[in-house]
Protein backbone atom coordinates (compact mmCIF):
# COMPACT_ATOMS: atom_id res chain seq x y z
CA UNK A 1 92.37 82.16 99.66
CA UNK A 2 91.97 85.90 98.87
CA UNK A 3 92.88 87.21 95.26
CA UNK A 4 95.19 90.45 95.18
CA UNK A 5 95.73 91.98 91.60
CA UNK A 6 99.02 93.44 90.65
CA UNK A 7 99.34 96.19 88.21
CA UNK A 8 102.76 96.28 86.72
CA UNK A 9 105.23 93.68 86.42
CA UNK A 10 108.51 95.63 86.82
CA UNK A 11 110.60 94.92 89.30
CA UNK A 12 108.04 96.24 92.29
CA UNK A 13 105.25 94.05 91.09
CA UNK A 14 107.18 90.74 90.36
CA UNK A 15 109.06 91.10 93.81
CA UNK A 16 105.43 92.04 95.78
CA UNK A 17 103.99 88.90 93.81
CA UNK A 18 106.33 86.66 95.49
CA UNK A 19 106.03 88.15 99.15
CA UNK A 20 102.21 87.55 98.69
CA UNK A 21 101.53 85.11 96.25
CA UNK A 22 101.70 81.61 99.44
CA UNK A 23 99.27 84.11 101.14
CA UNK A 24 97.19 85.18 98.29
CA UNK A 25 96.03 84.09 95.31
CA UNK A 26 97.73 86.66 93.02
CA UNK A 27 97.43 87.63 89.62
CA UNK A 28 100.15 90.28 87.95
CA UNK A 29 98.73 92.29 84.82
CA UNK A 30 101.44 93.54 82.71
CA UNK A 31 100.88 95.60 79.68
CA UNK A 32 104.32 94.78 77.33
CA UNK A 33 104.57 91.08 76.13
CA UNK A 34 107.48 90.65 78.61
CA UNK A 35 108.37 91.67 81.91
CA UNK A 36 110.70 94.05 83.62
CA UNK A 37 109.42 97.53 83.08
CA UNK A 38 112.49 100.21 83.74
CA UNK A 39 115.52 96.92 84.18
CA UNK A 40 114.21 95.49 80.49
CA UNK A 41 116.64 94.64 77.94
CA UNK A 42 116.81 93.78 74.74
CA UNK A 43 119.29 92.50 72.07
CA UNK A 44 120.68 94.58 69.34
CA UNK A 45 122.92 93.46 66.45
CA UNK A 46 124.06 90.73 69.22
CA UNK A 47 124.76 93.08 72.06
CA UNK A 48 122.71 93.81 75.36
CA UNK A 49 121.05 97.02 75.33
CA UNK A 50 119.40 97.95 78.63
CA UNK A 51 116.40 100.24 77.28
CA UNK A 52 116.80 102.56 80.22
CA UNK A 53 120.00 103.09 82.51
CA UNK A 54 121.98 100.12 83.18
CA UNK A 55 120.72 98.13 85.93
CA UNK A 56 122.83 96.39 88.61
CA UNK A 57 122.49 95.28 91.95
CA UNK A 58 123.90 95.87 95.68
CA UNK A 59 122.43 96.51 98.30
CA UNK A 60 123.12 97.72 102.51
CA UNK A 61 120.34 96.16 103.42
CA UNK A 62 120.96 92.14 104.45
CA UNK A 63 117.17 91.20 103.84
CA UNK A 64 117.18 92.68 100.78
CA UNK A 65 120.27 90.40 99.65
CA UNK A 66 118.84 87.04 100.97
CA UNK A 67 115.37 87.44 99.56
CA UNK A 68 117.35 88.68 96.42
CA UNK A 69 119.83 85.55 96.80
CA UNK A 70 117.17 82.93 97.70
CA UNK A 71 116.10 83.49 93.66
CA UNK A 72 119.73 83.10 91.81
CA UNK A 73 123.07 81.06 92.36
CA UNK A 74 125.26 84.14 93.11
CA UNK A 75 128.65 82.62 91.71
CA UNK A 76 127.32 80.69 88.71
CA UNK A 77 124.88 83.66 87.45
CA UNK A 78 126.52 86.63 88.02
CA UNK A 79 129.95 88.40 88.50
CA UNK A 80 131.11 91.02 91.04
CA UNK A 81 132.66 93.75 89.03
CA UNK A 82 134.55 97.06 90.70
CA UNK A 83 132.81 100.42 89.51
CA UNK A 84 135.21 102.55 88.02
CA UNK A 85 133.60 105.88 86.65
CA UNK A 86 135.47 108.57 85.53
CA UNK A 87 134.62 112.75 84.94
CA UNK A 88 135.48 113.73 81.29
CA UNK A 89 135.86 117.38 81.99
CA UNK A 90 135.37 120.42 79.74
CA UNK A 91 139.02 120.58 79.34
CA UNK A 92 139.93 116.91 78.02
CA UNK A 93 141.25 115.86 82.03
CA UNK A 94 139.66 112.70 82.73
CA UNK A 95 139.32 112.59 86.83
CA UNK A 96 138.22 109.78 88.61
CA UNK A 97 135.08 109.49 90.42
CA UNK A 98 134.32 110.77 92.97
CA UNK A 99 136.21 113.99 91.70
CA UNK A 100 136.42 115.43 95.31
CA UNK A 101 139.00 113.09 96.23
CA UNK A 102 141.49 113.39 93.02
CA UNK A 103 141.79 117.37 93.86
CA UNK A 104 145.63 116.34 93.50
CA UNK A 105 144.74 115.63 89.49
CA UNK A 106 143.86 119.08 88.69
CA UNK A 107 146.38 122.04 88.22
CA UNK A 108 147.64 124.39 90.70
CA UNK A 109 145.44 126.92 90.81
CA UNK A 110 142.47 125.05 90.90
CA UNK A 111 144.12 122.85 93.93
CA UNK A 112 144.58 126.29 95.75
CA UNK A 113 141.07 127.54 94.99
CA UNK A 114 139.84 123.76 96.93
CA UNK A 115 141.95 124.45 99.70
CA UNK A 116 140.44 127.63 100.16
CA UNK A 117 136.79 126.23 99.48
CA UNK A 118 137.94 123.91 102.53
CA UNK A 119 138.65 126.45 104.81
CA UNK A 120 135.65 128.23 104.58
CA UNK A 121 133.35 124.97 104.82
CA UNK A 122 134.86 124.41 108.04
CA UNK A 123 134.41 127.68 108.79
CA UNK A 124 130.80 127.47 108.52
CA UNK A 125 129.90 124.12 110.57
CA UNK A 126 126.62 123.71 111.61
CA UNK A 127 125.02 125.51 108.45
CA UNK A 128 121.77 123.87 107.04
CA UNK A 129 121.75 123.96 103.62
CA UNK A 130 117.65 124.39 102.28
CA UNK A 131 117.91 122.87 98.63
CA UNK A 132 120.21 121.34 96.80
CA UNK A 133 122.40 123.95 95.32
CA UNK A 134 123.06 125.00 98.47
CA UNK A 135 124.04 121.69 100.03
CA UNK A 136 126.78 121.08 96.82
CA UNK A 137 128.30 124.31 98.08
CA UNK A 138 128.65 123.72 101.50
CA UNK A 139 129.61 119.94 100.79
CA UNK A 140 131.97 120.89 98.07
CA UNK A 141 133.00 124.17 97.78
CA UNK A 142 132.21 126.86 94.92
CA UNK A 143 135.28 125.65 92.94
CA UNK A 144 133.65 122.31 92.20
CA UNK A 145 130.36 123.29 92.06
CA UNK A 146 130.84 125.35 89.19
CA UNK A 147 133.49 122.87 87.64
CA UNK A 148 131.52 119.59 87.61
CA UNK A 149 128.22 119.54 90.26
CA UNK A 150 126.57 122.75 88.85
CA UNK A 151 126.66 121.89 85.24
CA UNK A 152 126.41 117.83 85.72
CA UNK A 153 123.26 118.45 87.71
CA UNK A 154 122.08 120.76 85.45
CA UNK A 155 121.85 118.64 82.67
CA UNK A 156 120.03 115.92 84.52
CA UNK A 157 117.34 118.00 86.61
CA UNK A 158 116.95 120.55 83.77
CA UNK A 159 116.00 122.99 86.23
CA UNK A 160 117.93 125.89 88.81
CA UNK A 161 119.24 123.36 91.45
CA UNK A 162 118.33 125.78 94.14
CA UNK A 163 114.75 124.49 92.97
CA UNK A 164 115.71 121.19 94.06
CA UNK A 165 114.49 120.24 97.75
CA UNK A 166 117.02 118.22 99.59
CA UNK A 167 114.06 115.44 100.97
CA UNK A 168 114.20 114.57 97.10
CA UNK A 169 117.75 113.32 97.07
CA UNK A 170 117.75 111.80 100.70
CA UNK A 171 120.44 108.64 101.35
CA UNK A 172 121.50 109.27 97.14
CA UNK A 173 124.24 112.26 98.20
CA UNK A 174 127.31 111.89 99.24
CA UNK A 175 128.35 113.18 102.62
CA UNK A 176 132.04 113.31 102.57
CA UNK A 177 133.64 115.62 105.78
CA UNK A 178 135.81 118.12 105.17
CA UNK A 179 138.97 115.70 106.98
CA UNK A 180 137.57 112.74 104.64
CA UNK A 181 138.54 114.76 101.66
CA UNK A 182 141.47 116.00 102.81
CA UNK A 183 142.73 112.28 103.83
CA UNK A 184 141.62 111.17 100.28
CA UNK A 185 143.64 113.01 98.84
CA UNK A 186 146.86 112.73 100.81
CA UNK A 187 146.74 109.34 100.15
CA UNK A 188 144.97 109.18 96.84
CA UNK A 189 142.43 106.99 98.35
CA UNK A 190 140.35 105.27 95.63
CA UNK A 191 136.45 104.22 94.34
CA UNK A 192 136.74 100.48 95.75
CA UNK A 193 137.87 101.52 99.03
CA UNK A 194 134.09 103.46 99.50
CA UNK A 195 130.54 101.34 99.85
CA UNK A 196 128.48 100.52 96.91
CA UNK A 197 131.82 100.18 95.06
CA UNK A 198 131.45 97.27 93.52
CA UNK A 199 127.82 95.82 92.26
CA UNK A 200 126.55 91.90 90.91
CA UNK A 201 125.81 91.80 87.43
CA UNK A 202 123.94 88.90 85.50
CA UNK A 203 126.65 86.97 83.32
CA UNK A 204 123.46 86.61 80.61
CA UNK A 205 121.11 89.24 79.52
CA UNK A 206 122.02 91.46 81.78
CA UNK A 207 118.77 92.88 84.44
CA UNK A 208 116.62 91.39 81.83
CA UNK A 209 117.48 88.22 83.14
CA UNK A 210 116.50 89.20 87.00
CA UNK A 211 112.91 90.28 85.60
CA UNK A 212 112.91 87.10 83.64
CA UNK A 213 113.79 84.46 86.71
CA UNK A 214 111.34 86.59 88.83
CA UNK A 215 108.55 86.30 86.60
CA UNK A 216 108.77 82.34 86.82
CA UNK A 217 106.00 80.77 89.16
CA UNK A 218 103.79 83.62 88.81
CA UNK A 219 100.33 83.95 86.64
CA UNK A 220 101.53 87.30 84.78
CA UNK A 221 99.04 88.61 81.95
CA UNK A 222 100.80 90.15 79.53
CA UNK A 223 99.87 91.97 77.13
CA UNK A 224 97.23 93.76 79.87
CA UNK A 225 96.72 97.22 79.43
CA UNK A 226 94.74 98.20 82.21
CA UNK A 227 92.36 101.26 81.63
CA UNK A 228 89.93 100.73 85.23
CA UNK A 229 90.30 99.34 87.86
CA UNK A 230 86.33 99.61 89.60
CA UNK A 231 85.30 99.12 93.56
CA UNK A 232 81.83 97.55 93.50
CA UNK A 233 80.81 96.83 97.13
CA UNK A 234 83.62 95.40 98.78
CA UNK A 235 85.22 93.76 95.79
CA UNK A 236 88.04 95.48 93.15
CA UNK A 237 86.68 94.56 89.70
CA UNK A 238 90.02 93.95 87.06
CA UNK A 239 89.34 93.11 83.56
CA UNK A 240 86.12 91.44 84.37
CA UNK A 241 88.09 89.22 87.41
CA UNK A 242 87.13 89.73 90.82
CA UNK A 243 89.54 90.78 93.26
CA UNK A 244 89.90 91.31 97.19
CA UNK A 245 92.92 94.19 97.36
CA UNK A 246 94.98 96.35 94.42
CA UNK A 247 98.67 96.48 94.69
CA UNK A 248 99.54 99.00 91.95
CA UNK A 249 102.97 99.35 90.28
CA UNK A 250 102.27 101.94 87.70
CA UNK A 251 102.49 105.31 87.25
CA UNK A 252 100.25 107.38 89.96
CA UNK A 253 99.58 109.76 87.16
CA UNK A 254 96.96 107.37 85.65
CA UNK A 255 95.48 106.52 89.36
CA UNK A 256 92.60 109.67 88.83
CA UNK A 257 91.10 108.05 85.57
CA UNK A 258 91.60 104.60 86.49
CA UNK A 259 90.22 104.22 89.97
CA UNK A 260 86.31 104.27 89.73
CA UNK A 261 84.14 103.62 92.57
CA UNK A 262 86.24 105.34 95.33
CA UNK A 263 86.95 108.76 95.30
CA UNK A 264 90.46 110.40 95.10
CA UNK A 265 89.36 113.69 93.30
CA UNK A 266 90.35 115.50 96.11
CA UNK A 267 93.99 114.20 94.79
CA UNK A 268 94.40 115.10 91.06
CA UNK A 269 95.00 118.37 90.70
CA UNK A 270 98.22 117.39 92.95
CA UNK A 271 98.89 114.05 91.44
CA UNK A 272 98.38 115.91 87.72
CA UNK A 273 101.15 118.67 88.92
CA UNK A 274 103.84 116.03 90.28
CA UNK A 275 106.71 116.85 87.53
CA UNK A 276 108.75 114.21 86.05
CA UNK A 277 111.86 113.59 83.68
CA UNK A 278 112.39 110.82 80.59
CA UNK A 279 115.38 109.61 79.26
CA UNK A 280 116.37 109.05 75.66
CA UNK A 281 118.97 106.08 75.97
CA UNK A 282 121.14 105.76 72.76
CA UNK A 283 122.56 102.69 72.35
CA UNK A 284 126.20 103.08 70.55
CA UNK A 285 129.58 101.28 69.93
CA UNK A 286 132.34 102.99 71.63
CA UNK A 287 136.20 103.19 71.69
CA UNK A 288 136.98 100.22 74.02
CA UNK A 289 137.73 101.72 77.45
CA UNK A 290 138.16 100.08 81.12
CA UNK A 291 134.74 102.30 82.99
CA UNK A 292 131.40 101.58 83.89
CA UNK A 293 130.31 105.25 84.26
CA UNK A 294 131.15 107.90 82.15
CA UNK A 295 129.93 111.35 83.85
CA UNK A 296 130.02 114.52 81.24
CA UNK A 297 129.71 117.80 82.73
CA UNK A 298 131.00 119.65 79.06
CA UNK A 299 128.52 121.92 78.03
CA UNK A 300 129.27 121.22 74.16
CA UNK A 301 126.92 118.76 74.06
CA UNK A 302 123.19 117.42 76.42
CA UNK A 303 124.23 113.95 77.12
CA UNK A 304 124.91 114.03 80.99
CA UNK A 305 126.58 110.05 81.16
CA UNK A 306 127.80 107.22 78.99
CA UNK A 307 126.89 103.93 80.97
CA UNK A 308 129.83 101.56 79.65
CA UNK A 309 127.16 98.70 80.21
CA UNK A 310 129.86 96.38 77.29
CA UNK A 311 132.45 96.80 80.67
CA UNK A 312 129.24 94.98 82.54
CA UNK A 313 129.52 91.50 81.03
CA UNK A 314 131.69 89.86 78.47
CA UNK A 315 128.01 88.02 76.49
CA UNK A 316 127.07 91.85 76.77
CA UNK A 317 128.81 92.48 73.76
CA UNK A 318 129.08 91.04 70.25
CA UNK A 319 132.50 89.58 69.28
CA UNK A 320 134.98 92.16 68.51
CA UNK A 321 132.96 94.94 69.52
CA UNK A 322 131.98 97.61 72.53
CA UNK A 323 129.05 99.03 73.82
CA UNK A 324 127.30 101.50 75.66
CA UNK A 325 124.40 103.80 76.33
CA UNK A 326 124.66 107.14 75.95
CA UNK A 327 121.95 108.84 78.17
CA UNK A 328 120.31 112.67 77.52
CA UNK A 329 117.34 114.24 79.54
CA UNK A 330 114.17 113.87 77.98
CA UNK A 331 112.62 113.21 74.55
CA UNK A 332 115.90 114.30 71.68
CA UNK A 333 115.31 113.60 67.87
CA UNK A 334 117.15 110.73 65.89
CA UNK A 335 118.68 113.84 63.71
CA UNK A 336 119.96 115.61 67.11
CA UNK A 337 121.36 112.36 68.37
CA UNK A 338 123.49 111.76 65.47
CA UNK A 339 124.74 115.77 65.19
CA UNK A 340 125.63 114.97 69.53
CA UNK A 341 127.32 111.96 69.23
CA UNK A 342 129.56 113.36 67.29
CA UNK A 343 130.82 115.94 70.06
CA UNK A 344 130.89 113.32 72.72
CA UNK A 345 133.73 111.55 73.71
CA UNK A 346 134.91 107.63 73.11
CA UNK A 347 133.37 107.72 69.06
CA UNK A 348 129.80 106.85 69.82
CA UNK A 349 128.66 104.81 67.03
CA UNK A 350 124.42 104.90 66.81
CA UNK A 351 122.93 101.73 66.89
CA UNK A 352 119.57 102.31 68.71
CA UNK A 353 117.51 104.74 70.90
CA UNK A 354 114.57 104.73 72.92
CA UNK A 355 112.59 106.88 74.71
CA UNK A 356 111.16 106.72 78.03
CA UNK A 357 108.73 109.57 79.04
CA UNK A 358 108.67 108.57 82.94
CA UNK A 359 112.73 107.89 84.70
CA UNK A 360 113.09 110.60 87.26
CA UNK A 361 110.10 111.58 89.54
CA UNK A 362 110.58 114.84 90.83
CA UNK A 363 109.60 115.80 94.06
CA UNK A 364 108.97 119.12 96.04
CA UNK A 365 108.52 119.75 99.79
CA UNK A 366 104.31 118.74 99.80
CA UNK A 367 104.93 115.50 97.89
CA UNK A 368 105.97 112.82 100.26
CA UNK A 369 102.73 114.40 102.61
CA UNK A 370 100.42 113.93 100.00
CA UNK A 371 101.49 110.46 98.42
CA UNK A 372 101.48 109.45 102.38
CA UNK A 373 97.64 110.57 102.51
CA UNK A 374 96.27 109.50 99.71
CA UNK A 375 97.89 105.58 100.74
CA UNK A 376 96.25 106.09 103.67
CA UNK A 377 92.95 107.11 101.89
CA UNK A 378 93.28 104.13 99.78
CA UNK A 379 94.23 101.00 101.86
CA UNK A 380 90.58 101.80 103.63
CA UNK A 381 89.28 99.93 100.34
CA UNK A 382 92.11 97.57 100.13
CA UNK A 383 94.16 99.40 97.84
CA UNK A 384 97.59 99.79 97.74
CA UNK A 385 100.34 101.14 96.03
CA UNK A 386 104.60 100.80 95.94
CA UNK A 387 107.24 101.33 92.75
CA UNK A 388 109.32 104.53 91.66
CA UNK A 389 106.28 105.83 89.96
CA UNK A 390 103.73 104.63 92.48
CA UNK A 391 105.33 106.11 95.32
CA UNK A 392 106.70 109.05 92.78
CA UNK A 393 110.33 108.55 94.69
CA UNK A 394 113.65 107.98 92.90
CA UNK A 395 114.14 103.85 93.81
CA UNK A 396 117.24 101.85 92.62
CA UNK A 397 116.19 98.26 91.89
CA UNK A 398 117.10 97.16 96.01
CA UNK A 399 115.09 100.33 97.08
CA UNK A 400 112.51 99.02 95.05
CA UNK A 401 112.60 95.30 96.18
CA UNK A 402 112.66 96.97 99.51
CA UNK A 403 109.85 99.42 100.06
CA UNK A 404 107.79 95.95 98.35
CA UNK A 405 109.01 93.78 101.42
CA UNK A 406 107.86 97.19 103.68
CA UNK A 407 104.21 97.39 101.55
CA UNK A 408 103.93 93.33 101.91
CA UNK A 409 104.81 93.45 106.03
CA UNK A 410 101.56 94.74 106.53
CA UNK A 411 99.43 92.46 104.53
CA UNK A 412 100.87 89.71 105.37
């Protein structure tokens, strides 16, 4: 049987593992003591804190859900739960999500301004938007772009959102028509009537848990921190173990000093320019309040969302208390946190915080072309490559799982 080697044991390596490993002999190197990478959790004071977002799952895709399903017992492990998110706006109005169908909420004269945004969308039918500020504008209308989408987006992307290619963001906007938002709002139509509007959530230890049941059955090494990865003939050298093919889950960014015996030079300089955004993820008690996602488009302050993860699961929470993460863009200083949280809304008590350099890859127009060619360059040695930060593309946790089963189709 054929050894394969997989870097990483987030949720791209532990769900490639189990496509391959009746196949393959497989081995999964893992450089934390436990595995998960972005959907970890941890436990703080007694309450779940996911280290990075809050990770749930749903998916569109029906192969997706039964190799997802064929791991768990749905009813006994987890819990359906309705999103309900919410836009605290600059002026204290709390609008439900998505705002473009609660125009009704806001006063007069911004209704009229909406109408007349409407009007000249429909106006202009058939226009291509090029980038992203562009596309908010003709999907939305000036009034709400500069309300909520301009200064939301801002905070995430740190960057002018006309910078922002649309191939980025493809299947993660929404795409409402003109006489969808219009209905909406006649008859107040709301979040759980629209797809992905409610998600399954682990009853215990949250995504942590999915990482956790995955792992089981597999020969993970943890604790791995692997620094080369060498061809020698026709064999991939890991750690001294010999191995027939790479499937790597990393970061791409480390692909140029790792690989040695087959040359991807001709790939740095591009790999070295892809740009990227972390995410400091505070960790708080807050007011107790009924949402799951908080958005915050108030300039007062950098956080851009509040994910009400204590909403999530009832063992997410310590007795008598609620919880969430409070996310900002990028690395922010304990002393900043604390001077923020006190401008943000629902009391934010800190608790914890941590850091993650890589969250959001960030694409322009050449990427895609160039991650496609060096894959190709690659496989000719047996060498492949899936995961948000392998593939430098912005996966949930079932985009993940699937562009895995897509990777594992052809090796199998």
């Amino acid at each position: 049987m054929k050894k394969i080697a997989i870097i990483g044991a987030g949720i791209s390596g532990l769900s490639t593992a189990h496509l391959l490993k009746d196949k393959y002999n497989v081995v999964v190197y893992e450089k934390e003591a436990t595995p998960g990478g972005l959907i970890r959790c941890k436990r703080v004071n007694g309450s779940l804190y996911h280290l990075c977002g809050g990770h749930v799952f749903n998916s569109k895709k029906q192969d997706v859900l039964d190799w997802f399903w064929n791991f768990f017992n749905r009813d006994e492990e987890f819990t359906k739960t309705d999103r309900n998110s919410v836009v605290f706006m600059a002026d204290g109005k709390h609008i439900p999500y998505p705002i473009e169908n609660h125009i009704y909420l806001f006063d007069n004269d911004t209704q009229k301004c909406f109408i007349n945004d409407l009007l000249t969308i429909s106006r202009n039918e058939g226009y291509k938007p090029s980038n992203f500020e562009e596309f908010l504008k003709f999907r939305f209308g000036e009034t709400l772009y500069s309300l909520y989408f301009k200064p939301y987006n801002e905070k995430v992307w740190r960057r002018s959102l006309a910078k922002v290619p649309l191939s980025w963001l493809e299947g993660k906007l929404p795409m409402p028509t003109v006489q969808e938002m219009i209905y909406n709002n006649i008859n107040q139509v709301k979040e759980k009537a629209f797809v992905h509007a409610t998600f399954w959530y682990e009853k215990q230890n949250g995504s942590q848990h999915i990482a956790n049941k995955l792992s089981e059955g597999l020969d993970i090494r943890y604790n791995s921190e692997i620094e080369c990865i060498e061809r020698i003939e026709d064999e991939w050298i890991v750690n001294g173990e010999k191995f027939d093919a790479i499937v790597f889950c990393g970061n791409i960014k480390q692909m140029p000093s790792m690989i040695k015996g087959v040359d991807i030079s001709q790939f740095a300089s591009k790999i070295d320019s892809l740009e990227y955004h972390g995410t400091t993820s505070v960790f708080c008690e807050i007011d107790s309040n009924p949402y799951s996602w908080v958005y915050l488009p108030d300039s007062k302050y950098d956080s851009h969302r509040i994910i009400c993860t204590g909403n999530f699961a009832a063992s997410n929470n310590a007795p008598g208390k609620m919880t969430a993460t409070v996310e900002f863009t990028d690395e922010i200083s304990k002393e900043e946190i604390l001077n923020q949280l006190k401008q943000i809304p629902m009391n934010p008590k800190y608790l914890d915080h941590h850091y993650n350099k890589y969250t959001y890859p960030i694409q322009d127009i050449n990427t895609r072309d160039m991650i496609s060619s060096l894959k190709a360059n690659l496989a000719k040695d047996n060498f492949y490559f899936t995961g948000r930060f392998a593939d430098w593309e912005y996966y949930n946790m079932d985009v993940a799982i699937n562009a895995a089963m897509d990777l594992c189709k052809k090796l199998l």
